[in-house]
Protein backbone atom coordinates (compact mmCIF):
# COMPACT_ATOMS: atom_id res chain seq x y z
CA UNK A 1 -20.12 -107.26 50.83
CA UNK A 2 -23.33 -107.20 48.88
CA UNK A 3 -23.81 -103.65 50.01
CA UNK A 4 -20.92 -103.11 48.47
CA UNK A 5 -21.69 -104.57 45.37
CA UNK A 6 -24.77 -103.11 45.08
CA UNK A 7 -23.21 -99.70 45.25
CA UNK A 8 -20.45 -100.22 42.30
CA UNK A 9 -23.63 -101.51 40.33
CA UNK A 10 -25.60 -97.82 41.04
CA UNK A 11 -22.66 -96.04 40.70
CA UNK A 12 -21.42 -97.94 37.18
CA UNK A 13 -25.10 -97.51 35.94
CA UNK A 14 -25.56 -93.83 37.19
CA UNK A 15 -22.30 -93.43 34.84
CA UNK A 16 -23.39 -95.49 32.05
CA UNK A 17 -26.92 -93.78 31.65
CA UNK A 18 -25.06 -90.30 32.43
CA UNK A 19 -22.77 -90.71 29.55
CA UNK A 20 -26.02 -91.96 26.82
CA UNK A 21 -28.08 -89.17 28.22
CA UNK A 22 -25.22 -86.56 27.45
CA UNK A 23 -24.04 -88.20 23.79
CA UNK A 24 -27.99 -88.39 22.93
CA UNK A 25 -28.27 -84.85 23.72
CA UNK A 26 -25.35 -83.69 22.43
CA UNK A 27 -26.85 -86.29 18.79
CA UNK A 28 -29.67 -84.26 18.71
CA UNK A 29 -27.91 -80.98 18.68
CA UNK A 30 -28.49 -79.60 22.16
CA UNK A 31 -25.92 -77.14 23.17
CA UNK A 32 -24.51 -77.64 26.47
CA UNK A 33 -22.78 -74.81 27.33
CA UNK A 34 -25.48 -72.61 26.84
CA UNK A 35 -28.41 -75.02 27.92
CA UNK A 36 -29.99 -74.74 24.55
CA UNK A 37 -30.82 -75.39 21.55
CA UNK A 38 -29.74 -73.31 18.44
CA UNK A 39 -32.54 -72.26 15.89
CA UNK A 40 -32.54 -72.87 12.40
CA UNK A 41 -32.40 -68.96 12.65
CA UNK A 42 -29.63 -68.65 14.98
CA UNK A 43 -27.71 -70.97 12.59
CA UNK A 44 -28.30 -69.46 9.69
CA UNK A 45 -27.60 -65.85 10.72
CA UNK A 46 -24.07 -67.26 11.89
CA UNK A 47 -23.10 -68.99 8.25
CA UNK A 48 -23.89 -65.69 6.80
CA UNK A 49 -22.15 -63.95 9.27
CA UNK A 50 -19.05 -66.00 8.56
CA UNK A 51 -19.24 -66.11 4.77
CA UNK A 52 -19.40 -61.85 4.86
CA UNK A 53 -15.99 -61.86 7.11
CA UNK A 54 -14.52 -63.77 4.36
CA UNK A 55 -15.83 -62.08 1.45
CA UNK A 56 -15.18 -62.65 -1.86
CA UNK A 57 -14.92 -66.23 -2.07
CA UNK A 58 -12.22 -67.69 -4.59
CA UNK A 59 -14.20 -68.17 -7.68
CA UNK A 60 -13.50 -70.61 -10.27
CA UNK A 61 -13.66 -70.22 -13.87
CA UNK A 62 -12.62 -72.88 -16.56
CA UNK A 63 -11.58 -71.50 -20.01
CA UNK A 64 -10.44 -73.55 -22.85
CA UNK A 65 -9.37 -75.89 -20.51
CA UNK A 66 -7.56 -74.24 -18.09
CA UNK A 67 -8.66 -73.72 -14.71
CA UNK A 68 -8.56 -69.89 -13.13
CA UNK A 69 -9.02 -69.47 -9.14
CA UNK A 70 -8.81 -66.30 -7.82
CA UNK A 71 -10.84 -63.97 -6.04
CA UNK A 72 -12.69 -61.00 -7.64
CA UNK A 73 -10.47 -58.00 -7.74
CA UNK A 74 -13.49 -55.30 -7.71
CA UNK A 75 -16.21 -57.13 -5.49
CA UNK A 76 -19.51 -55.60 -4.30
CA UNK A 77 -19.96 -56.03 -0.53
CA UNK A 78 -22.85 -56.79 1.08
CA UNK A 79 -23.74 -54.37 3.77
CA UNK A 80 -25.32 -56.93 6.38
CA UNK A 81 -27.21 -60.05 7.06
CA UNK A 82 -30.38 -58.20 5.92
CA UNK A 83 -28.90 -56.81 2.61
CA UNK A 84 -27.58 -60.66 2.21
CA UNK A 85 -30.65 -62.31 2.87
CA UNK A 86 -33.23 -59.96 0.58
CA UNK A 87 -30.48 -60.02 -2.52
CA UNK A 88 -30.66 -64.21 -1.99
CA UNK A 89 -34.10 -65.76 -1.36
CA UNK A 90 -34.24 -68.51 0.00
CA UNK A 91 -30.53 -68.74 -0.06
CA UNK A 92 -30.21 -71.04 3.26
CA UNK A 93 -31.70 -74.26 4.58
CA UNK A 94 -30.13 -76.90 7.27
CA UNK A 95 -29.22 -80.17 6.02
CA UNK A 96 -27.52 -83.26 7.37
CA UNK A 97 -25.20 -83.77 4.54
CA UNK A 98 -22.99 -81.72 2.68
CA UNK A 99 -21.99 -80.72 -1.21
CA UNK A 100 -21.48 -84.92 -2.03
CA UNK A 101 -24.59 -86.06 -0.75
CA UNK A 102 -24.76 -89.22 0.97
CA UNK A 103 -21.00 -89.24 1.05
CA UNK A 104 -20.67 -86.25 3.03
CA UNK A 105 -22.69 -86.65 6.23
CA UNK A 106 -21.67 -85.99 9.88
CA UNK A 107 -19.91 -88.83 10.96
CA UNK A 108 -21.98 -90.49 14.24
CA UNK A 109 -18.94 -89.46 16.48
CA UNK A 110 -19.49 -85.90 15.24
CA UNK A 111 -22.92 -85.86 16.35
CA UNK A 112 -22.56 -87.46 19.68
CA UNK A 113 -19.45 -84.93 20.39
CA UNK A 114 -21.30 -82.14 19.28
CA UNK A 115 -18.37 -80.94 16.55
CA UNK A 116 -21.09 -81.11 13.90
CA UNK A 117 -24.52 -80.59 14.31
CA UNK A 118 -25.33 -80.25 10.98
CA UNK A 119 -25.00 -78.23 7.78
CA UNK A 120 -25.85 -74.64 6.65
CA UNK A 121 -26.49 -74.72 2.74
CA UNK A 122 -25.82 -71.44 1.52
CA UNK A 123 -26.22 -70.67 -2.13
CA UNK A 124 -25.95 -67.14 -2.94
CA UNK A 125 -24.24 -64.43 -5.35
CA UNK A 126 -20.81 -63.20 -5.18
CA UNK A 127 -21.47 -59.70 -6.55
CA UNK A 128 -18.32 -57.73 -8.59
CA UNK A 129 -17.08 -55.74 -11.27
CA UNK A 130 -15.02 -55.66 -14.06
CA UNK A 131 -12.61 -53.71 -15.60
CA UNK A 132 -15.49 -51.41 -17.35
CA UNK A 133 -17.14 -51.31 -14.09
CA UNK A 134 -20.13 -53.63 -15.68
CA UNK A 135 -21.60 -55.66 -12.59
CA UNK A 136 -21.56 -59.14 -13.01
CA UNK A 137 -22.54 -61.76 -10.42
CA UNK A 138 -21.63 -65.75 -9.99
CA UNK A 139 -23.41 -67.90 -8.02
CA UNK A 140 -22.19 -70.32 -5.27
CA UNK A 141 -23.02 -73.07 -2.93
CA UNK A 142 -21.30 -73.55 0.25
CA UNK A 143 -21.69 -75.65 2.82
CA UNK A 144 -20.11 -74.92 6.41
CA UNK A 145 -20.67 -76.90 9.13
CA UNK A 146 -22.14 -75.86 12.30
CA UNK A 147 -21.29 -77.26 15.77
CA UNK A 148 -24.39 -77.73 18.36
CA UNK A 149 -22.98 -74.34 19.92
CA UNK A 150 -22.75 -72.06 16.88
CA UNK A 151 -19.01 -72.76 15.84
CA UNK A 152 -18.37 -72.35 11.96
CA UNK A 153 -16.26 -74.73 9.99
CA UNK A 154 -16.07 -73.72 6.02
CA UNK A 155 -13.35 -76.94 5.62
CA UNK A 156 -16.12 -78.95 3.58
């Protein structure tokens, strides 16, 4: 009998500090499925590439009141990451909280799921024409968040 016991108590603790070693790692942003981190880099490059599949953002414009969205009906593409990057310096950084600050963090169940790992802040220019063909620019911030494997959500 007190073998017995003994072995529920390993076995319950084996589980216990199984399940804190893999929500710790999965807190701190380690990637599972690959074995891995993601760099800031990697991260990056994969917010960009999401924001030029979806290019031109809606754009917003208030007039006398009244509130336009719509999304530029002559844009100017952006070729690639590298084209992207050069026309907006310094255009990304990773952050733990989103457009609202403090109000807009990764909840603790995201972390230790690995749904969020974090934040891409992206603030660059969405690049189009008008009717004359004059090019004007506007520029945005977005905010998509990144899981700890390299999964893009634009919902905040």
């Amino acid at each position: 009998m007190k073998y017995i016991k003994q072995f529920f108590l390993a076995v319950t603790l084996l589980a216990v500090g199984g399940f804190v070693w893999w929500a710790g790692m999965n807190y701190t942003g380690y990637c599972h499925a690959e074995g891995r981190y993601l760099s800031d880099e990697e991260k990056i490059d994969l917010a960009i590439r999401d924001i030029l599949q979806t290019y031109p953002p809606v754009l917003t414009e208030n007039a006398v009141g009244v509130i336009h969205s719509k999304r530029p009906e002559n844009p100017v593409y952006y070729t690639d990451i590298t084209e992207f990057k050069s026309s907006n310096n310094n255009c990304c950084n990773i952050t733990q909280v989103g457009p609202e600050g403090k109000n807009d963090r990764a909840s603790l169940y995201s972390r230790i799921t690995g749904r969020i790992s974090g934040f891409v802040h992206v603030k660059y220019l969405v690049r189009y024409k008008d009717e004359q063909g004059t090019g004007l620019s506007k520029s945005i911030d977005t905010y998509p968040a990144i899981t700890n494997c390299g999964a893009i959500w634009s919902g905040i």
